[in-house]
Structure formats: C-alpha cells, structure tokens
Protein backbone atom coordinates (compact mmCIF):
# COMPACT_ATOMS: atom_id res chain seq x y z
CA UNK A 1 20.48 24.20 -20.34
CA UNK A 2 20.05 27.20 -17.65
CA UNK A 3 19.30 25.73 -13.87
CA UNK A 4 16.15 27.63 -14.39
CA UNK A 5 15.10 25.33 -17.12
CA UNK A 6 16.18 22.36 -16.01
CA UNK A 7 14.03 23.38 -12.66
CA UNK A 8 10.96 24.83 -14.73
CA UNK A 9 11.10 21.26 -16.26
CA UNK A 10 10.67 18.93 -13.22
CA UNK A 11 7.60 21.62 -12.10
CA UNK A 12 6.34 20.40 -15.69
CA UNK A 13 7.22 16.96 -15.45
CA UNK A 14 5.53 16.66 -11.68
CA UNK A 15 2.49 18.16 -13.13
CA UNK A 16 2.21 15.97 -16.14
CA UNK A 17 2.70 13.04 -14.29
CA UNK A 18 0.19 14.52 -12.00
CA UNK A 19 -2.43 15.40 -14.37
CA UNK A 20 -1.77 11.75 -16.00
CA UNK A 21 -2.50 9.71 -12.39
CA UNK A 22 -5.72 11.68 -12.00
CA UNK A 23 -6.73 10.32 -15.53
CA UNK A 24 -5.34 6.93 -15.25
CA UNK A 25 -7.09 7.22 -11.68
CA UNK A 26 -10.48 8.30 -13.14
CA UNK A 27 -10.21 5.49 -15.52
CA UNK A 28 -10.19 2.43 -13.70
CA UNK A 29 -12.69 3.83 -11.02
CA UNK A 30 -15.49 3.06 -13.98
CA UNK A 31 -14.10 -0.55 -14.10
CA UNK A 32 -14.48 -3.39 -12.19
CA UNK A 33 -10.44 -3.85 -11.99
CA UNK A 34 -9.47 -3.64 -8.44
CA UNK A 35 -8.75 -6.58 -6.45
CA UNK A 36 -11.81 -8.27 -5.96
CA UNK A 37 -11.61 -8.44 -2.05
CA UNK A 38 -9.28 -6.05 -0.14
CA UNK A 39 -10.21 -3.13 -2.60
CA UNK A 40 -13.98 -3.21 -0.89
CA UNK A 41 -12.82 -3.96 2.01
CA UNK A 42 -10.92 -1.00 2.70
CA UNK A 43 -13.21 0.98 0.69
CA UNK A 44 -16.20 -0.31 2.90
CA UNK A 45 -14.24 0.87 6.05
CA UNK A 46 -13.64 4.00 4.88
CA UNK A 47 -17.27 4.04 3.93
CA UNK A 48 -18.58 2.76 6.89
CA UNK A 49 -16.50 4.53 9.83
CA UNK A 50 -18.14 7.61 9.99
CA UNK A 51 -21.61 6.78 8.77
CA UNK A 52 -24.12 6.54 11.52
CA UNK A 53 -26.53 4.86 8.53
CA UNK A 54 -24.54 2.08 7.96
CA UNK A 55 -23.81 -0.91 10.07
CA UNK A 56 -20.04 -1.10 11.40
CA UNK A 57 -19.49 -4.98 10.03
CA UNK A 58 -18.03 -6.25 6.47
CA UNK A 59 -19.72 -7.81 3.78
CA UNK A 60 -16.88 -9.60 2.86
CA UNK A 61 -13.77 -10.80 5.40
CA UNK A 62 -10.62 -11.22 4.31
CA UNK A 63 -8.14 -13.64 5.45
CA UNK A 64 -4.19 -13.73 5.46
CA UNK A 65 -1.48 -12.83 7.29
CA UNK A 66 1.25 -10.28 7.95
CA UNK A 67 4.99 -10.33 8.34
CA UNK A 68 5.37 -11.21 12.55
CA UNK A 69 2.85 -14.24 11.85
CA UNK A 70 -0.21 -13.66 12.47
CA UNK A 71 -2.95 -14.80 10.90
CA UNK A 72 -6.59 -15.27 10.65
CA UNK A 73 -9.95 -13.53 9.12
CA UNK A 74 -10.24 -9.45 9.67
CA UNK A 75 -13.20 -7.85 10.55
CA UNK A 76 -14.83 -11.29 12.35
CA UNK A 77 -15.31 -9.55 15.88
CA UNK A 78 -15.48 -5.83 15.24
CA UNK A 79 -15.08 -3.33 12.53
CA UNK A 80 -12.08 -2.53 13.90
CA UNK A 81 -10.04 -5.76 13.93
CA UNK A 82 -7.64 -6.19 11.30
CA UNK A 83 -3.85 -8.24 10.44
CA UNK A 84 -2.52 -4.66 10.14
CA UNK A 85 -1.73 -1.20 12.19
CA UNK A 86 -2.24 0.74 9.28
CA UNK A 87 -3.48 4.22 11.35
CA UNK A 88 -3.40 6.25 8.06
CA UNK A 89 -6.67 4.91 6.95
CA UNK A 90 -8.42 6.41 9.35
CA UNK A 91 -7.44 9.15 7.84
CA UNK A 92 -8.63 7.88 4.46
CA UNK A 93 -11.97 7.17 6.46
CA UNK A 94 -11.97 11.47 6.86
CA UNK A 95 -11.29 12.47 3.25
CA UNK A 96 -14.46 9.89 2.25
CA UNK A 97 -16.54 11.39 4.71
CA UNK A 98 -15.56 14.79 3.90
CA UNK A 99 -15.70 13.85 -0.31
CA UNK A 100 -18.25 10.73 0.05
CA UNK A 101 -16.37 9.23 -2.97
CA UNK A 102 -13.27 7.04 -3.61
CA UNK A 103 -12.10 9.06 -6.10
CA UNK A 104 -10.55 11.75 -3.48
CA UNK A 105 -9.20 9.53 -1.70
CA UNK A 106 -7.27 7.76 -4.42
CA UNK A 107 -6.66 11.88 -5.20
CA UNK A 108 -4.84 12.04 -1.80
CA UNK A 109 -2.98 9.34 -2.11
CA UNK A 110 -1.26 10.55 -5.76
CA UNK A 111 -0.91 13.75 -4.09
CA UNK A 112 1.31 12.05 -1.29
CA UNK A 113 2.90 9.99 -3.58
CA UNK A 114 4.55 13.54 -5.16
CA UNK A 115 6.30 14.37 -2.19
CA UNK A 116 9.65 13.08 -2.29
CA UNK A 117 10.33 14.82 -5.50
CA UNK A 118 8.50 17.98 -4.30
CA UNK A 119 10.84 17.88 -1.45
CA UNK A 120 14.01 16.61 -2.60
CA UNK A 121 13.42 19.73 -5.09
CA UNK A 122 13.58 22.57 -2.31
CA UNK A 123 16.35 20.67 -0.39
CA UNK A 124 18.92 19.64 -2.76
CA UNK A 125 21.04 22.10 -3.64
CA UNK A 126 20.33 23.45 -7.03
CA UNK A 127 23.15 25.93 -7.80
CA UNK A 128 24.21 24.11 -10.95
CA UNK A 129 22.46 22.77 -13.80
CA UNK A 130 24.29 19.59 -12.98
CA UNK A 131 22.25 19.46 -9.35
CA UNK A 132 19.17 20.71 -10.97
CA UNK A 133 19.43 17.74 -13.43
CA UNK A 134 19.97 15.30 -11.20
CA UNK A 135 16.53 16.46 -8.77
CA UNK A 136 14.80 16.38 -12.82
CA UNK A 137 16.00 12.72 -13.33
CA UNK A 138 14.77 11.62 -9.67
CA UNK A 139 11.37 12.91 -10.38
CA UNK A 140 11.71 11.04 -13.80
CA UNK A 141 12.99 7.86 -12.34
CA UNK A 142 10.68 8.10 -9.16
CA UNK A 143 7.17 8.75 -10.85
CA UNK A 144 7.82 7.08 -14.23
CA UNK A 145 8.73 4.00 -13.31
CA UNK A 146 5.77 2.28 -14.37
CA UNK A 147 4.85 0.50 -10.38
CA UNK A 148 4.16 4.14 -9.80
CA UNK A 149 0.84 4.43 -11.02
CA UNK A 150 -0.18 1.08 -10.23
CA UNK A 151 1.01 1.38 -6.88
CA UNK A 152 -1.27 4.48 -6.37
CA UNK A 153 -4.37 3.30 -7.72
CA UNK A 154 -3.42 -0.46 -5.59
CA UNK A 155 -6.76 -1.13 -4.06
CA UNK A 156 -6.20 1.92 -1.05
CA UNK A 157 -3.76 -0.16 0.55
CA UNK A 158 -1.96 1.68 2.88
CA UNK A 159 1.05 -0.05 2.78
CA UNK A 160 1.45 1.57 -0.57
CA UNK A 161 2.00 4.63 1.06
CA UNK A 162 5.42 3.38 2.82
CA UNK A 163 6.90 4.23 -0.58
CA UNK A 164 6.69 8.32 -0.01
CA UNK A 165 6.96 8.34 3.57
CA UNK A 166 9.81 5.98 3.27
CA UNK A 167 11.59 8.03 0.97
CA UNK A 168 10.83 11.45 2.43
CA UNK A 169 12.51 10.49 6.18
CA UNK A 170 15.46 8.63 4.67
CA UNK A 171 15.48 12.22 2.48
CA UNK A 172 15.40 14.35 5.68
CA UNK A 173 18.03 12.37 7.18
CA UNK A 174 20.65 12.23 4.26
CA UNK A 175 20.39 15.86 3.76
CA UNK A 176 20.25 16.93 7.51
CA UNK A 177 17.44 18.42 7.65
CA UNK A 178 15.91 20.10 10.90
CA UNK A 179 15.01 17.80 13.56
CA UNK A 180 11.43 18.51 13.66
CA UNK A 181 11.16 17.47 9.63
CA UNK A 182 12.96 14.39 10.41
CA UNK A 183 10.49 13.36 13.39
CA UNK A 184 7.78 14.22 11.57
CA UNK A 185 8.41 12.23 8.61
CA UNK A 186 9.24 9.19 10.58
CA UNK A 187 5.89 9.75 12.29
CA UNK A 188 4.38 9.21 9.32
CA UNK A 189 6.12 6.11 8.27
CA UNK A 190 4.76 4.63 11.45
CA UNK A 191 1.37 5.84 11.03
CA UNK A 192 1.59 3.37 8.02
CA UNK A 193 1.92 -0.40 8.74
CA UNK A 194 3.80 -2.69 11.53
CA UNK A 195 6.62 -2.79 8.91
CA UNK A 196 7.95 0.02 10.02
CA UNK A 197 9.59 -1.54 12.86
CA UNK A 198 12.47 -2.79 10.59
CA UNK A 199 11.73 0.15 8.58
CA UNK A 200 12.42 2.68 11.07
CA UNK A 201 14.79 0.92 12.92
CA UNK A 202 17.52 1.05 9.87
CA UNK A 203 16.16 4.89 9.26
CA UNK A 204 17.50 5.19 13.13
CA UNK A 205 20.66 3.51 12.22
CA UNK A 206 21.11 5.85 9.13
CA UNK A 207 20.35 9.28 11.37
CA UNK A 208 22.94 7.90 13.50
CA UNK A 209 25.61 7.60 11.09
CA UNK A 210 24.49 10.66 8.66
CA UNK A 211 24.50 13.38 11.57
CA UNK A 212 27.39 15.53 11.68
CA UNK A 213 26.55 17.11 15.06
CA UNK A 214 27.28 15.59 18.31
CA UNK A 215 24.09 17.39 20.11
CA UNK A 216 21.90 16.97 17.11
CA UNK A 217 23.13 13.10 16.63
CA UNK A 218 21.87 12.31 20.29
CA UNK A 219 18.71 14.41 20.57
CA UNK A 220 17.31 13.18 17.23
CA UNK A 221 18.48 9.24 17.34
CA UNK A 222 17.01 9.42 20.99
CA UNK A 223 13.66 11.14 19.60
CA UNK A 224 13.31 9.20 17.05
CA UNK A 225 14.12 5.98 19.08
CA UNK A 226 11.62 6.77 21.42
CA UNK A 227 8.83 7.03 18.91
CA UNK A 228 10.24 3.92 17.33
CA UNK A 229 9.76 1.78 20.80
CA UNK A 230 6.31 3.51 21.13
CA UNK A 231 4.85 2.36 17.84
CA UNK A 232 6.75 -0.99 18.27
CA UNK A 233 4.43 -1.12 21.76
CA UNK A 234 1.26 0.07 19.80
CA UNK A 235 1.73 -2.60 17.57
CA UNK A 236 2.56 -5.36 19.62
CA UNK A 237 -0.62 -4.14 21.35
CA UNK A 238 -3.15 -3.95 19.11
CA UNK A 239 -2.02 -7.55 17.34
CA UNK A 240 -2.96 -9.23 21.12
CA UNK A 241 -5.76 -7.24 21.39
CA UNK A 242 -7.03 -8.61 17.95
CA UNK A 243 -6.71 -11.74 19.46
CA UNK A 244 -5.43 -13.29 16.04
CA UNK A 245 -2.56 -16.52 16.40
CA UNK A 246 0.96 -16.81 15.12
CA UNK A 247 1.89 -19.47 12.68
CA UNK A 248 5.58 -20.31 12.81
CA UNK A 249 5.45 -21.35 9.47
CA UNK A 250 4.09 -18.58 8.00
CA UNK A 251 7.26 -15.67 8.85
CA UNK A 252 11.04 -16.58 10.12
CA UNK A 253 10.20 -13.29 12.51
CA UNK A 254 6.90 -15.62 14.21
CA UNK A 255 9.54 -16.93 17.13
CA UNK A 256 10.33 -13.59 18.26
CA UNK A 257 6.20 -12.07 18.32
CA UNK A 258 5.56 -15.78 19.98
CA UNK A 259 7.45 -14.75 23.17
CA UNK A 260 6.77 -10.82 24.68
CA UNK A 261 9.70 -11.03 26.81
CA UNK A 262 12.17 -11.08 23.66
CA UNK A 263 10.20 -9.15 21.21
CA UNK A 264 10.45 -6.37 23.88
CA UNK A 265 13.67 -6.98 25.18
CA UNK A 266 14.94 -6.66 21.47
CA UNK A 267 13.77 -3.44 20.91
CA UNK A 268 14.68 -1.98 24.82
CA UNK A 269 18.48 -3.51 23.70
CA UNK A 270 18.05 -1.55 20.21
CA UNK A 271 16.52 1.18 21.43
CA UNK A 272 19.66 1.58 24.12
CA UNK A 273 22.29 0.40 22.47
CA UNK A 274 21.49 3.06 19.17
CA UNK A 275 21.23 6.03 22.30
CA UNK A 276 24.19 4.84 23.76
CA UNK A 277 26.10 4.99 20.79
CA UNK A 278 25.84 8.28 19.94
CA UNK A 279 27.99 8.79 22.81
CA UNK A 280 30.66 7.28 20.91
CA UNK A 281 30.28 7.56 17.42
CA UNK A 282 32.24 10.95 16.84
CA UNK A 283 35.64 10.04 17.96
CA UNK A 284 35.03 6.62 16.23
CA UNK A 285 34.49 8.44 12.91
CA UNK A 286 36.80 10.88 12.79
CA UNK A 287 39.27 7.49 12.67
CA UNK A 288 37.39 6.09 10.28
CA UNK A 289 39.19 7.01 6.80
CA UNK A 290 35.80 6.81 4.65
CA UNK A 291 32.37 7.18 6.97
CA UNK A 292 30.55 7.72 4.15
CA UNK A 293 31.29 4.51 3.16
CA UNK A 294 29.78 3.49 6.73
CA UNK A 295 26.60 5.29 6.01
CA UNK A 296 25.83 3.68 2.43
CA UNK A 297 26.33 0.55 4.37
CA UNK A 298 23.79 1.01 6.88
CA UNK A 299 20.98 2.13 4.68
CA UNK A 300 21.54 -0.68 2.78
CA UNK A 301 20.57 -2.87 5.13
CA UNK A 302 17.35 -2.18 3.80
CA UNK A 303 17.24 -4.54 0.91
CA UNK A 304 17.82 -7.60 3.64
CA UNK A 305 14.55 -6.61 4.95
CA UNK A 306 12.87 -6.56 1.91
CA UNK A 307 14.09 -9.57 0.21
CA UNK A 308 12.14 -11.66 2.76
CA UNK A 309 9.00 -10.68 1.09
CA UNK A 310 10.55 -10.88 -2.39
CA UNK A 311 11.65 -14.49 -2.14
CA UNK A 312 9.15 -15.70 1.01
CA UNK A 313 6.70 -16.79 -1.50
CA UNK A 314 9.34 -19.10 -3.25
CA UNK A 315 9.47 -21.64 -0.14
CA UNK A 316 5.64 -21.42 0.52
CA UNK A 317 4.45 -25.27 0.10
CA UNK A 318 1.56 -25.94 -1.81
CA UNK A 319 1.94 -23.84 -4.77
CA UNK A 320 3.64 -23.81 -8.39
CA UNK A 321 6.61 -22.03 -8.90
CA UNK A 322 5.10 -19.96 -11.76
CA UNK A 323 2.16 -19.21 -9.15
CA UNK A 324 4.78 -17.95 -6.51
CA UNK A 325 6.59 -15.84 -9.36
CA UNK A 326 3.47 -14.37 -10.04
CA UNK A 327 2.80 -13.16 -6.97
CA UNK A 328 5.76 -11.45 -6.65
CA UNK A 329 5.06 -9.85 -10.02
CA UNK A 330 1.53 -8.92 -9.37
CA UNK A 331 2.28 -7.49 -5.57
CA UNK A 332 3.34 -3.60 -7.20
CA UNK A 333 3.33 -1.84 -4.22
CA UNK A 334 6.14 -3.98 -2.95
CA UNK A 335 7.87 -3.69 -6.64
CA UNK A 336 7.62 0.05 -6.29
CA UNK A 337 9.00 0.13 -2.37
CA UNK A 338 12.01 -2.41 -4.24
CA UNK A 339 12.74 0.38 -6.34
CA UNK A 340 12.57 3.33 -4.43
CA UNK A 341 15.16 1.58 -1.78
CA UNK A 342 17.77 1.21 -4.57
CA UNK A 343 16.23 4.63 -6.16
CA UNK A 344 17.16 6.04 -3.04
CA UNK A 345 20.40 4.24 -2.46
CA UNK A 346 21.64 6.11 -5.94
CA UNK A 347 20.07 9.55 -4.57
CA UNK A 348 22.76 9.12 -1.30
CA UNK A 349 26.10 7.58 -3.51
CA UNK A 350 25.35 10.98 -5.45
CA UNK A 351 26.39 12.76 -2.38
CA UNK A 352 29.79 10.84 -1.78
CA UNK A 353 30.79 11.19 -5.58
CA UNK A 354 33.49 14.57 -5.18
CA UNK A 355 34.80 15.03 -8.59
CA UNK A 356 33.03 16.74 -11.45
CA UNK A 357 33.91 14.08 -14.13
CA UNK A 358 32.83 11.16 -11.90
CA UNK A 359 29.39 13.29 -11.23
CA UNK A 360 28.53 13.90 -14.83
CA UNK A 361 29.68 10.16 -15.96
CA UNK A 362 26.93 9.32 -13.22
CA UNK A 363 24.39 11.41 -14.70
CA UNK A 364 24.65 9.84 -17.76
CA UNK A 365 24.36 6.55 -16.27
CA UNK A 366 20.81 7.93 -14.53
CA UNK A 367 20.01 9.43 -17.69
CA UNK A 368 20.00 6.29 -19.48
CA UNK A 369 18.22 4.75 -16.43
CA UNK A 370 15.65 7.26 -16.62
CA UNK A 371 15.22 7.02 -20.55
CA UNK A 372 14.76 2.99 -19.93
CA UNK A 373 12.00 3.33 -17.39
CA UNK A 374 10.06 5.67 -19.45
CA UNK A 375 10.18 3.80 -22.36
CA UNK A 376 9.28 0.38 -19.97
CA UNK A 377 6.36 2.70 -19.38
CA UNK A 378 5.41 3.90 -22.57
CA UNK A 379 5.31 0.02 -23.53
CA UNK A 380 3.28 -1.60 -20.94
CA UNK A 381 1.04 1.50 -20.27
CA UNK A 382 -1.06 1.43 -23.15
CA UNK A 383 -2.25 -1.90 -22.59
CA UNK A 384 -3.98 -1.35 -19.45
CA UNK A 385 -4.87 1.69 -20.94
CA UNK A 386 -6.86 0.08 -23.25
CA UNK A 387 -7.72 -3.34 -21.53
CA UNK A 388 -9.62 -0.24 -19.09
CA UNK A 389 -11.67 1.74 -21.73
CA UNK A 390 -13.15 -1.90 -22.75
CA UNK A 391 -13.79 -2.73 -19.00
CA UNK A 392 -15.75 0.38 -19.15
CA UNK A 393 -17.97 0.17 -21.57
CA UNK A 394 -18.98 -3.61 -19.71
CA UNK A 395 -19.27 -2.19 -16.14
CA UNK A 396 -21.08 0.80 -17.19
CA UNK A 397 -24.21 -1.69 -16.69
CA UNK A 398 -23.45 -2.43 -13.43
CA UNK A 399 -22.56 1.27 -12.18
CA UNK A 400 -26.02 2.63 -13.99
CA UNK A 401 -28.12 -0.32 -11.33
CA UNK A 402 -26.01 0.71 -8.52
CA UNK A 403 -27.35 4.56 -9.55
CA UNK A 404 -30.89 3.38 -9.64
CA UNK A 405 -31.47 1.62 -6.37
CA UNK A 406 -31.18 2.34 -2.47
CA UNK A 407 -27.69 1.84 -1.01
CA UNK A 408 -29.68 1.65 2.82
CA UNK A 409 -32.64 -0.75 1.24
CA UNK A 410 -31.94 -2.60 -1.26
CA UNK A 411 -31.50 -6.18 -0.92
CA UNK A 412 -27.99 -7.34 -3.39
CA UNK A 413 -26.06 -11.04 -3.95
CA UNK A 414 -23.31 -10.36 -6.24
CA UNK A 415 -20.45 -12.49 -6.95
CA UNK A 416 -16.47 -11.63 -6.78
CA UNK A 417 -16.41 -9.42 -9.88
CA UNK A 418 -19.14 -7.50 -8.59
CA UNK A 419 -18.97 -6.90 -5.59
CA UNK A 420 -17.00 -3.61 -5.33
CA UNK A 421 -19.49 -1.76 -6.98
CA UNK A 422 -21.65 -2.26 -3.63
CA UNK A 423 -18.93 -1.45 -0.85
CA UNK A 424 -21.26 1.10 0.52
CA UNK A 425 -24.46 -0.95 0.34
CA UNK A 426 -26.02 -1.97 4.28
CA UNK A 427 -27.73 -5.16 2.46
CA UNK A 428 -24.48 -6.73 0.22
CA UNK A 429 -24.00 -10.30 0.06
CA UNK A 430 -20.87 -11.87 -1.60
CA UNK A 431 -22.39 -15.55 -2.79
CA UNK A 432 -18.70 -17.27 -3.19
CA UNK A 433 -18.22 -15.76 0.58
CA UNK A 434 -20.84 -14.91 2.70
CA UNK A 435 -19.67 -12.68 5.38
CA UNK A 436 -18.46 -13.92 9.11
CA UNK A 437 -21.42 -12.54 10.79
CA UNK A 438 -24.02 -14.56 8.42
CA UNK A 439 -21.80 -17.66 8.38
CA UNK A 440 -18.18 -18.22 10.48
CA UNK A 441 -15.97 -20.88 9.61
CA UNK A 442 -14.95 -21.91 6.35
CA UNK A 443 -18.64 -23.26 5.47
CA UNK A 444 -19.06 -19.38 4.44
CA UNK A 445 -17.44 -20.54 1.05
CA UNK A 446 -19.51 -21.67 -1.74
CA UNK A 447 -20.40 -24.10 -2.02
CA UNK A 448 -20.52 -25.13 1.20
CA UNK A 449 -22.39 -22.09 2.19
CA UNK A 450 -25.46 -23.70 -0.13
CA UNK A 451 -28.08 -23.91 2.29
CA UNK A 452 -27.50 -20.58 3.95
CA UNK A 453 -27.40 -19.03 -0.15
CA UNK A 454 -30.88 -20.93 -0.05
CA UNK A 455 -32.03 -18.85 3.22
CA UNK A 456 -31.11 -15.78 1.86
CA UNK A 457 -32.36 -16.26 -1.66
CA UNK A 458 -35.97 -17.29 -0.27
CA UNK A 459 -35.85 -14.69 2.22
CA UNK A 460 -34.58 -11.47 1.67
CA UNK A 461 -32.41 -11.14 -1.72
CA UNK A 462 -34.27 -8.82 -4.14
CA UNK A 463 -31.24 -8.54 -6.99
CA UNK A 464 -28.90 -10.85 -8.08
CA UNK A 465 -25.51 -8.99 -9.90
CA UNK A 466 -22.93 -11.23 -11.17
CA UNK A 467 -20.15 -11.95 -14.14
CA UNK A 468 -21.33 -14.21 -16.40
CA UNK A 469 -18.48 -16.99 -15.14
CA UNK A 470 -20.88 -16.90 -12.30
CA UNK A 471 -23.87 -17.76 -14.14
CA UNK A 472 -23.92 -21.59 -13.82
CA UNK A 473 -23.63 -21.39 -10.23
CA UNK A 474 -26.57 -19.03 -9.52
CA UNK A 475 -28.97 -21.21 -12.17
CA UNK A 476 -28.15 -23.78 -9.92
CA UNK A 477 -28.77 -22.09 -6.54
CA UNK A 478 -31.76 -20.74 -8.33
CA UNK A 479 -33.44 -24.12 -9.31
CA UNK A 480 -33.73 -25.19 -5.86
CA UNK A 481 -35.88 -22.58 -5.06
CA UNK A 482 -39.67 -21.05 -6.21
CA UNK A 483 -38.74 -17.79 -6.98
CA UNK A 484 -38.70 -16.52 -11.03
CA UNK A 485 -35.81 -14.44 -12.11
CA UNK A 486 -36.60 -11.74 -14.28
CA UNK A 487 -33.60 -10.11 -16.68
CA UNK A 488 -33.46 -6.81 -15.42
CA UNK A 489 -30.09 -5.66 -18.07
CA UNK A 490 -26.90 -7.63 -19.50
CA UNK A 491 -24.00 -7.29 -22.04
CA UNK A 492 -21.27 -9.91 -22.73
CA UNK A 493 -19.77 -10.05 -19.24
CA UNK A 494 -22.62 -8.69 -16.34
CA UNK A 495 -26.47 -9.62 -15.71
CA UNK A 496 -28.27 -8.07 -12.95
CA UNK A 497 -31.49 -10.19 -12.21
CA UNK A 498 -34.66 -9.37 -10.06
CA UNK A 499 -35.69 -11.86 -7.96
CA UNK A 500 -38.77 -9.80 -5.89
C-alpha cells in the first residue's frame, strides 16, 4: 500500500471511531447507566456554576478519598470544595453553559480524547509506508481498545482526561517538539488532577533525558519544572484550604502530605536537583554506550506509579477479594491510562529499533496487537450495546416526567437509579442520601435519615421517582404519613408517584 493510503486510512479510521463515540455517546445519555453518584455530581456542578437560577449546593455529596490521603464528604461547605484539583471542569462548567446539555460536553471530551493520534499523525515522520503504518496501528490500538469508549463516556470525570493529555506531552517530548508545544501540553496535564505531580514529575525526567540540545535541555526541564512546583503548590493549597484530613491508612504517600515541611522540601530537592542536572547530563551521555536505553528506563517509571492504584485495593481491609478485583475491573479510566502507558512505551522502543527487518518484525507484532484489541472490542461491545437500547426503552418514562415539570419548582425524592435524571433540578432530594445541607453526618443515610424523609414527605415533596428495588422502602416511609399517592406512570423498572 502507497503512504497516501495507508494515511487516507487512519483520517478514515479517526473518523469512524469518531462518528461511533458520538453514537455510543448519544446512546447511553437516554439511559439511566452512569454511576449513580459522581455522574450527577459533576454534572450538577457543571450545571450549577454559571446559573444565577440555581442554588450553588449539591443534592447529593459524595465521599472518598484521593491518592495523598485525604478524605472526607465534597461539596459539605461550599460548591467549591472537593477531594480533587481537577481545574478542567471548570471548563466543562463553560461548554454546559454555552450548550446547556451534557451531551456537548461528553462531545468535548471524545474530541480531546482524538488528539494523540491527530498529533502523533503530523509529527511522526511519514515518508514510508512502513511509518505511515505504524501512526495507522497507534490510532487502531489507541481508540479501539475497548476502555476507550468507556473511558469517554465515564461519568465526566476528569481524571479520564489524563489519558490524552498524558499521551500528547510524553508525545511532544519523545519527538522533540518545540518548547512551547511541550509546555503547553504539560499545562494541560496539570490542569487535570493532583496526579500529575508523579505524572509530570517522570514527564520532567523523560524531557531531561530525550533532549538532544544542551540550551533546549535546560530551558525546557527548568520551564517545565517550574510549572511542575507551581501546580504541586496549588494543590497542596487548595487540599488545606478544603480543610479535609489525611488518613494514613488510606495512601503509603499520606506521611509525606501529613508534614508541609517534607512534602515541599521534596519537590524544592526535585525541582533542583532535575535543573541542576542538565548541567551535566551531556558529557555524561555521550559516555554512555546506549542512552536510549536510559530514556526507555525513565519513562518507565511510570508503571510504578500506577501500580499503586492497580493493586491498592487488594490490601484494603474489609472487603472480598472478588469485590477488590472488581473494582479494579470496573475503574476504566484507570484501565485505559494502564494501557496508554505501555501503548506509549511501544510508540518510544519504535524509535530505538534501527534496522529495517527488526522494524517490520515489530509491526507485525503491533499488527497482531491491534487485530486482538479490535476483535476484544467487537466481542464485548455489542453487549452494552444492547443491554443500552433496553435501558432506553425503561428510562424513556422517566426522561418524558423530567420534560413535563419545572426544573426551578418542582418539588422531587428520587432514589439512586434516578437521580441523574434531576442533576439540574433546585428542589432534588436523594431518599437513600439526603444531602449535607438537609442532614450532616452519617444520619443522612437511610434509614437513619427516617424522620427527616418524614419532614420532607409531609412538607414539601410533590413527586416521588424511583426504581422499583426502591419500592418497599418508600411504601414504608409512605405509611407513616397522611398523604395518598397517586400513580402518575410506570413500566417494569420506574414509577413516578404524585404525592400533592
């Protein structure tokens, strides 16, 4: 095949792929299928932020931690409060306002997500069919993987977006790029989570080793180091500021965000000692028989980060093993950062491979990679697929009551499975969690929260929405009070009731 092909085919592959995550997108947005609580809870921010009509407070809190040990309930004290830095939903916050639906922001994501292979396609040198092939079987490997499109459409986390930001600095770096592309894709990786502090640091590491330029090694590792210590101070910042606490048992890295002096003094010693040695680094490699070998090694450093969160959830207490395993399989936004680090890892070996034979044996190898992740896909795809289209035709009822009431006015206890249908409703109520500013403490859990259900049913509830696994539990809460429920619709899994 002609380079032109092969090139004309990764434009139609990207496209495809594109066209298929705006369906697949599309689909599960007329389900009820996203996580039950951090899916409306960053919806409901996004919502929320820049409409003066709504009140700045969740309907539904969240609890958990993050990766330095802290932990505690987001949202309690302010809108703004949360276990994570994650600046780039703010920006999600804009494209709502801008769109008012969730839809274009799940658009913007995908988009995002296409980067690294829109990139690595003008960068890598494509004078050969063989190069053109290989940029074909990235985008092949990269979006057909099958975490890719669950990864996109992952409840607008933002952490899922450390997958193409990731990717598209480590990209900039490998191939050299100009300075200015490599800040600003780091810059992006930080506007992301608090991860990228190990993130970024090994991205540092990699610039340092990669560049070939004495003046261009020192002003980029000391630009990016600088923005690196910056967002490290942002973050250690804002987590005080949030006033949550660190459990040592919860991370191995709590110790170091328990004391300032050495979280701080780490990354001043980091941030000096990766400066400093750019100082040396050239007449060090030019004795060093194999520095590529050097720089493979230090981006692989990576995968020691991320198998804390792989195998973390194997020495939590308290839980089965096939629990634990199944958080690890159901978490597919770290699944798809797993295997875009070693996707990556193959994209920068290609480099160091010199002979032709030993390049096309490795395409073959890729090739056959490729061919087994599209087939992976092409089995487990189609039962989402259809496990969606039947999720549809139940939620339908409960999207066509949202349609027909006030978002501002009307009066709404929903359960779990419900609830995400009202993110953008001022008068919400979650019954198995009441929200922090109604009840604090863990007596905001049903069914401890009984008596303040009983309140709010007497008072002020107009519609009741639920699953039918909730049924028993509102019959109950019902019977202790005078009011008559009246069947406003139902099919085999939703009611919606009217209570006034």
């Amino acid at each position: 095949m002609s380079t032109k092909y092969i090139r004309s085919l990764t434009w139609f592959f990207v496209s495809v792929a594109f066209i298929f995550f705006l369906a697949f997108i599309n689909l599960k947005l007329h389900t009820l299928s996203f996580d039950q609580v951090d899916y409306p809870f960053y919806l409901q921010f996004s919502a929320k932020l820049f409409d003066p009509s709504l009140s700045a407070r969740y309907s539904l809190n969240p609890e958990g931690g993050n990766w330095l040990g802290y932990t505690g309930v987001e949202g309690k004290d302010h809108f703004h409060q949360s276990l994570h830095l994650e600046i780039v939903k703010y920006g999600f916050a804009v494209i709502y306002r801008l769109f008012g639906a969730p839809e274009a922001v799940f658009i913007f994501i995908a988009a995002i997500y296409l980067l690294p292979v829109i990139y690595l396609y003008f960068i890598h040198p494509s004078n050969q069919a063989r190069d053109a092939f290989f940029v074909l079987l990235f985008a092949v490997l990269y979006l057909g993987y099958p975490a890719a499109i669950h990864t996109i459409t992952f409840d607008l986390r933002p952490r899922v977006l450390l997958v193409p930001f990731l990717s598209l600095a480590i990209l900039a770096v490998h191939y050299r790029r100009p300075i200015w592309e490599r800040v600003l894709f780091f810059c992006l990786l930080c506007l992301t989570r608090e991860e990228v502090i190990l993130l970024g640091a090994l991205i540092i590491l990699y610039n340092l080793f990669r560049s070939n330029n004495p003046g261009d090694r020192l002003i980029s590792t000391s630009m990016l180091a600088t923005i690196w210590f910056i967002s490290l101070t942002l973050i250690y910042a804002y987590l005080r500021w949030t006033k949550y606490q660190i459990d040592p048992t919860t991370s191995p890295f709590a110790p170091i965000a328990l004391h300032p002096a050495l979280f701080f003094l780490g990354g001043i010693l980091f941030a000096f000692l990766i400066v400093g040695a750019t100082h040396f680094w050239d007449p060090i490699e030019q004795k060093i028989a194999h520095p590529g070998r050097i720089q493979i090694l230090s981006y692989s450093l990576i995968f020691i980060f991320l198998s804390w969160p792989l195998f973390e959830p194997l020495t939590r207490p308290g839980s089965a093993i096939s629990q634990k395993l199944a958080w690890i399989y159901m978490n597919v936004s770290m699944q798809s950062l797993y295997f875009t680090a070693l996707l990556l890892l193959l994209v920068l070996v290609y480099a160091y491979i010199s002979t032709p034979a030993q390049r096309r044996n490795y395409l073959v190898a890729l090739t056959a990679l490729a061919v087994f992740s599209i087939a992976f896909s092409a089995e487990t795809l189609p039962g989402f697929i259809q496990a969606y289209r039947q999720e549809t035709g139940s939620a339908r009822l409960v999207f066509d009551f949202r349609d027909s009431v006030q978002p501002q006015t009307t009066n709404i206890l929903c359960d779990y499975a419900t609830y995400q249908a009202f993110y953008d409703f001022e008068r919400v109520a979650v019954y198995n969690r009441l929200p922090w500013y109604l009840v604090k403490g863990n007596s905001r859990y049903y069914p401890k929260n009984i008596s303040a259900l009983n309140r709010l049913v007497n008072d002020k509830i107009q519609y009741i929405v639920i699953s039918r696994t909730s049924l028993d539990d509102i019959q109950g809460l019902l019977e202790q009070s005078a009011l008559k429920p009246i069947k406003v619709s139902e099919n085999e899994q939703y009611l919606v009731m009217q209570l006034r």
